[in-house]
C-alpha atoms as a PDB file:
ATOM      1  CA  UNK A   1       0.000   0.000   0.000  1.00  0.00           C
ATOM      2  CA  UNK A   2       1.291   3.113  -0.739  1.00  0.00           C
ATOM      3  CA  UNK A   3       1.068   6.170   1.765  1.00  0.00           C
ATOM      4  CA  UNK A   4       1.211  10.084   1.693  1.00  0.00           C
ATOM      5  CA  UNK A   5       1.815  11.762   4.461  1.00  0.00           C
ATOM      6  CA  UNK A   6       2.602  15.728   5.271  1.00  0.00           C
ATOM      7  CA  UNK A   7       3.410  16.627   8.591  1.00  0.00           C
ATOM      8  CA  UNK A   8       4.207  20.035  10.276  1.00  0.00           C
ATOM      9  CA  UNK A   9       7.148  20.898  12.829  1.00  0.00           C
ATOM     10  CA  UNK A  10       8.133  23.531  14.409  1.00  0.00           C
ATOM     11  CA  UNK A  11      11.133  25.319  15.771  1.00  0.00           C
ATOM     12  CA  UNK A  12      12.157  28.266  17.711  1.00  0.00           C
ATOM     13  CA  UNK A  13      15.850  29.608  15.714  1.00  0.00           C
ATOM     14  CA  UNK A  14      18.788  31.446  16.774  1.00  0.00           C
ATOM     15  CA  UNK A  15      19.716  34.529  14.811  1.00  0.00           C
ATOM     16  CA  UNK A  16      21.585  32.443  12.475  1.00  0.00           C
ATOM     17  CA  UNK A  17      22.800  29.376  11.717  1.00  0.00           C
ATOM     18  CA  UNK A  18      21.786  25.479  10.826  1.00  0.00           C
ATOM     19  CA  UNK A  19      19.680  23.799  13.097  1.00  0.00           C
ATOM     20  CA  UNK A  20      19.887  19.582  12.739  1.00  0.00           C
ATOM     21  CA  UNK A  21      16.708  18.210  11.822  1.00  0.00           C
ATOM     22  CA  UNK A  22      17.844  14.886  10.881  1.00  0.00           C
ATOM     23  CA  UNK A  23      16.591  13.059  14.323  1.00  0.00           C
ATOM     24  CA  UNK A  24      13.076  15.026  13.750  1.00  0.00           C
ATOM     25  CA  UNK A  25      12.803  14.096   9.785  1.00  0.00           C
ATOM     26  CA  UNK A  26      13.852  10.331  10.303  1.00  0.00           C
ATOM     27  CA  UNK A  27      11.332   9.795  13.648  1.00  0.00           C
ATOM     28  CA  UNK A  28       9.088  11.430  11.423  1.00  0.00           C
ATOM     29  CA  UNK A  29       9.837   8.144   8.755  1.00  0.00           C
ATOM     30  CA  UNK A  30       9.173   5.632  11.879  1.00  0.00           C
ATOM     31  CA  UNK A  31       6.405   6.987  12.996  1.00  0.00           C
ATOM     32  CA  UNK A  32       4.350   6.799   9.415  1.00  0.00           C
ATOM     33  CA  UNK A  33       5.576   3.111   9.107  1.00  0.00           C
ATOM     34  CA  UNK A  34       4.464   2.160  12.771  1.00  0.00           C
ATOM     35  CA  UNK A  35       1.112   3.659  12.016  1.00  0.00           C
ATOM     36  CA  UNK A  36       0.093   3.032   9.269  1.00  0.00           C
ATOM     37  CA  UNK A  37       0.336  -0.179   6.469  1.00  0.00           C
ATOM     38  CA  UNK A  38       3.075   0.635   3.852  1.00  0.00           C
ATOM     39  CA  UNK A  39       6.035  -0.225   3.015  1.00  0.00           C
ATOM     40  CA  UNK A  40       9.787   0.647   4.576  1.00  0.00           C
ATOM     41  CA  UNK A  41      11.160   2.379   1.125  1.00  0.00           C
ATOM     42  CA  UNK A  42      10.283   5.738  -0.723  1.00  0.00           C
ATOM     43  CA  UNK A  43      11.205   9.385  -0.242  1.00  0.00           C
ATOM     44  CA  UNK A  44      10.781  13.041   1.932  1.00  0.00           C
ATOM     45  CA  UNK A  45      10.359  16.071   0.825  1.00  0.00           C
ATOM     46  CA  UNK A  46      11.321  18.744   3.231  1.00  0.00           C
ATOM     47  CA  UNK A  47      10.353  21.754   2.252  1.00  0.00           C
ATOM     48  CA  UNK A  48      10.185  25.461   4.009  1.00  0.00           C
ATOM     49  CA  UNK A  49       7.719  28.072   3.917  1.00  0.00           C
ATOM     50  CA  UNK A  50       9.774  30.986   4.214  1.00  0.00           C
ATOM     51  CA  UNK A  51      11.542  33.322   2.463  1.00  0.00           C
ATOM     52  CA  UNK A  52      14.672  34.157   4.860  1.00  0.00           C
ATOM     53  CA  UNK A  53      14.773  30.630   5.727  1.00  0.00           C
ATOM     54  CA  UNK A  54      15.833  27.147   4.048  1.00  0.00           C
ATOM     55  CA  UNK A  55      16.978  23.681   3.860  1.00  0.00           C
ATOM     56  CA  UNK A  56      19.975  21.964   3.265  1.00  0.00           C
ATOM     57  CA  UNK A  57      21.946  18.545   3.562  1.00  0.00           C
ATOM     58  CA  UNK A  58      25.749  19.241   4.334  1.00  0.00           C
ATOM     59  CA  UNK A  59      28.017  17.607   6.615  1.00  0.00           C
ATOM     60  CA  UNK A  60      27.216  16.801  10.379  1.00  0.00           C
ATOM     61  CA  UNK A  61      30.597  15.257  12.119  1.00  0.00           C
ATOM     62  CA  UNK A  62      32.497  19.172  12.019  1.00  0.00           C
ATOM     63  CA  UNK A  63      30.726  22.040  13.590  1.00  0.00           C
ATOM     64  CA  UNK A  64      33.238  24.316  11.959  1.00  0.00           C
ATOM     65  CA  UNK A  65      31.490  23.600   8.837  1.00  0.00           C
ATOM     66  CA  UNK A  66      28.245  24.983   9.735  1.00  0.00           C
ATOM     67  CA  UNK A  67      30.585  27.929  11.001  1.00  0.00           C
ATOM     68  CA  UNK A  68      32.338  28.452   7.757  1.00  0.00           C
ATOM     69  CA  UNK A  69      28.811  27.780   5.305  1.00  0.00           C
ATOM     70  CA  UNK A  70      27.758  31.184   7.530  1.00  0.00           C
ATOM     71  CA  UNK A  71      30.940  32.732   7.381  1.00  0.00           C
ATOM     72  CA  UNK A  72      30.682  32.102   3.543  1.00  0.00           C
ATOM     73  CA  UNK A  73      27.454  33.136   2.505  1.00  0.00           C
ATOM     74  CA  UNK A  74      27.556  36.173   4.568  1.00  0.00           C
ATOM     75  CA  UNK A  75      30.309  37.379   2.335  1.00  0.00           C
ATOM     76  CA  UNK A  76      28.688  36.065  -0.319  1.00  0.00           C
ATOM     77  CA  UNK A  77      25.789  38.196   0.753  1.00  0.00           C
ATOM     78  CA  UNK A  78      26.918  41.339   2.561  1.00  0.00           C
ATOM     79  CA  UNK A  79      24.193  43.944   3.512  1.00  0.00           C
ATOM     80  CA  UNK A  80      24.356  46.559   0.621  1.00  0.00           C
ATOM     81  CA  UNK A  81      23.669  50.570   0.045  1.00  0.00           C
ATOM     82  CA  UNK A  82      21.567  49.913  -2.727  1.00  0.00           C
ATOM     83  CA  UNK A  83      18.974  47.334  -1.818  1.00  0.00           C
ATOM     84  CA  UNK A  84      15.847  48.622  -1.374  1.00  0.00           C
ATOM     85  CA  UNK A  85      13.852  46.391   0.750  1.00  0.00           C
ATOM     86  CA  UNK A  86      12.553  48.220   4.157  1.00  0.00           C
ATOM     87  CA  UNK A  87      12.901  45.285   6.191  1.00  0.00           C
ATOM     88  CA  UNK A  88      16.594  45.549   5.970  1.00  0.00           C
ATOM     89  CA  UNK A  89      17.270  41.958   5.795  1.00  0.00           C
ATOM     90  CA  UNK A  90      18.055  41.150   2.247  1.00  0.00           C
ATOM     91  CA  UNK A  91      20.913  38.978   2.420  1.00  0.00           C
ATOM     92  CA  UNK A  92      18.360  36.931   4.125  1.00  0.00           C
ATOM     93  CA  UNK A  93      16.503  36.401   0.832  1.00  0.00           C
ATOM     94  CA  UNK A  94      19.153  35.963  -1.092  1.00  0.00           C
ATOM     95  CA  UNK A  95      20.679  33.012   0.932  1.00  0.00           C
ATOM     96  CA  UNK A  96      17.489  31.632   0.898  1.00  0.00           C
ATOM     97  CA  UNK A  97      17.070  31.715  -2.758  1.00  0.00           C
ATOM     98  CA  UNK A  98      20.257  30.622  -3.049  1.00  0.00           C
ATOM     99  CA  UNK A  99      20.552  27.471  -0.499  1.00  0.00           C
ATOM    100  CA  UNK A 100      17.077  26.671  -1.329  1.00  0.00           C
ATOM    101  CA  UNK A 101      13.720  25.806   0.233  1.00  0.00           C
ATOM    102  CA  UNK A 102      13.216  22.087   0.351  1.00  0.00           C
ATOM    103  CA  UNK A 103      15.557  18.587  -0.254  1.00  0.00           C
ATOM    104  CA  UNK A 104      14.202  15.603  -1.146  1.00  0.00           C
ATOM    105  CA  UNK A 105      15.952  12.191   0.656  1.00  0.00           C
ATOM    106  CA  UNK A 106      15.282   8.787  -0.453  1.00  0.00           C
ATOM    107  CA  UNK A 107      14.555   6.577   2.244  1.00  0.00           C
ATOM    108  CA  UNK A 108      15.500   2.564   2.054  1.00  0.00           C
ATOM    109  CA  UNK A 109      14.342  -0.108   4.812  1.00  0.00           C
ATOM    110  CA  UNK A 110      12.540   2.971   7.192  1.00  0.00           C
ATOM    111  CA  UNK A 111      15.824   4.694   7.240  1.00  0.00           C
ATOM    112  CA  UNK A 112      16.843   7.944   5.248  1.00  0.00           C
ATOM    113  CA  UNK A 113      19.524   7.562   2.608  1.00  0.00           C
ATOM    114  CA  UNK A 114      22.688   9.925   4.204  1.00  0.00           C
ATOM    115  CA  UNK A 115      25.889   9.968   3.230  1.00  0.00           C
ATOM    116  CA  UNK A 116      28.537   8.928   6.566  1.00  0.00           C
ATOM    117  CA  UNK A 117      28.809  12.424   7.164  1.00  0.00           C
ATOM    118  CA  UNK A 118      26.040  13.702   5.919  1.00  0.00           C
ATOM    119  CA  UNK A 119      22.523  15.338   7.879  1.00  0.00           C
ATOM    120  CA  UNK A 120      20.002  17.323   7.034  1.00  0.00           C
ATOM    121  CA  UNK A 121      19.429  21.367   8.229  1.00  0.00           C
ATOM    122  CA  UNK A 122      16.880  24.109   8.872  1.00  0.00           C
ATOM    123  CA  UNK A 123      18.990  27.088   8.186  1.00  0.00           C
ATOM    124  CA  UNK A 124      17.832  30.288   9.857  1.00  0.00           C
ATOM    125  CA  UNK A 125      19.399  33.850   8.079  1.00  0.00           C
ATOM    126  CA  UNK A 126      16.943  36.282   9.812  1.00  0.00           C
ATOM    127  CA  UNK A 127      16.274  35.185  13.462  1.00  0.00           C
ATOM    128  CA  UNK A 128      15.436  34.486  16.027  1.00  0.00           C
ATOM    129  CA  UNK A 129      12.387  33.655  14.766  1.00  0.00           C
ATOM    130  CA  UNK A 130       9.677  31.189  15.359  1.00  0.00           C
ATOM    131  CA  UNK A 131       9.826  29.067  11.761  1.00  0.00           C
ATOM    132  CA  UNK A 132       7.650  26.056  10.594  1.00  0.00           C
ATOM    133  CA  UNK A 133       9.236  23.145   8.190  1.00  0.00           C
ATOM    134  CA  UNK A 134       7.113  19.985   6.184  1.00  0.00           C
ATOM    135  CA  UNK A 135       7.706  16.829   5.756  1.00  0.00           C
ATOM    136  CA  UNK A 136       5.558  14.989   3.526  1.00  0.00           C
ATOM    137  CA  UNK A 137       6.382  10.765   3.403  1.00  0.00           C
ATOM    138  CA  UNK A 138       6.320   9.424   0.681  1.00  0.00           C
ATOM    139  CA  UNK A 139       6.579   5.139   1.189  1.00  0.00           C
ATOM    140  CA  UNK A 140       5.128   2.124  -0.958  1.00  0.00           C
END
C-alpha cells in the first residue's frame, strides 16, 4: 500500500545558523511506518515556507562547517547601500534563494539515505524567529 503523508514541525531559531533536523525528519519516517500499512522504502520532501529561511543537507561530524557555510554566505551576501527592501534583511533572501527551500531524501528499509557524514538542516538567516518546516512521506 502506498502512503502520503505531510506533517508540520516547528522550531524556535537562533539569529543564524543550521539547526539539525535529521533526528526530527527520520522519527518522522518511523512513525508513518508504525502507524500506518506501507512499506519501509520511498522518499521526503522537506520543504520550508519561508523566504529568509531554508533547507539543506551538508556535513554533520564538524561544527566548523556549519561555522564556515555562515561565514561564507555572509560574504557572499553582505548587507548593501543599494537594496531597497525596508525590512533591511536582504541577504536573508538571497541566501534563501540561493541554499534553497526544500531537499528531497530517499529513504531505504525505514531509514533515510545519508551519506557517513552527511545530515540534514533548517537554516535560519533572519532570526530568532519562530519558523515552521514539512515533511511529507512518501513510502510504498
Amino acid at each position: 500500500m502506498n502512503t502520503s503523508i505531510l506533517k508540520k514541525f516547528f522550531l524556535h531559531t537562533p539569529r543564524e545558523g543550521f539547526i539539525n533536523i535529521t533526528r526530527i525528519v527520520q522519527q518522522a519516517v518511523i512513525t508513518v511506518i508504525q502507524e500506518n500499512e506501507t512499506g519501509k522504502n520511498g522518499n521526503v520532501l522537506i520543504f520550508c515556507p519561508h523566504t529568509t529561511a531554508a533547507i539543506t543537507v551538508n556535513e554533520n561530524a564538524d561544527p566548523d562547517v556549519q561555522h564556515d557555510l555562515i561565514a561564507g554566505l555572509n560574504r557572499a551576501f553582505p548587507q548593501l547601500p543599494e537594496y531597497r527592501h525596508a525590512e533591511e534583511n536582504s541577504p536573508a533572501h538571497l541566501k534563501s534563494s540561493c541554499v534553497g527551500c526544500s531537499e528531497t531524501i530517499l529513504v531505504q528499509n525505514g531509514e533515510l539515505v545519508l551519506g557517513t557524514w552527511q545530515a540534514v538542516y533548517f537554516c535560519e538567516f533572519d532570526g530568532p524567529r519562530d519558523r515552521t518546516f514539512f515533511v511529507q512521506i512518501n513510502l510504498f
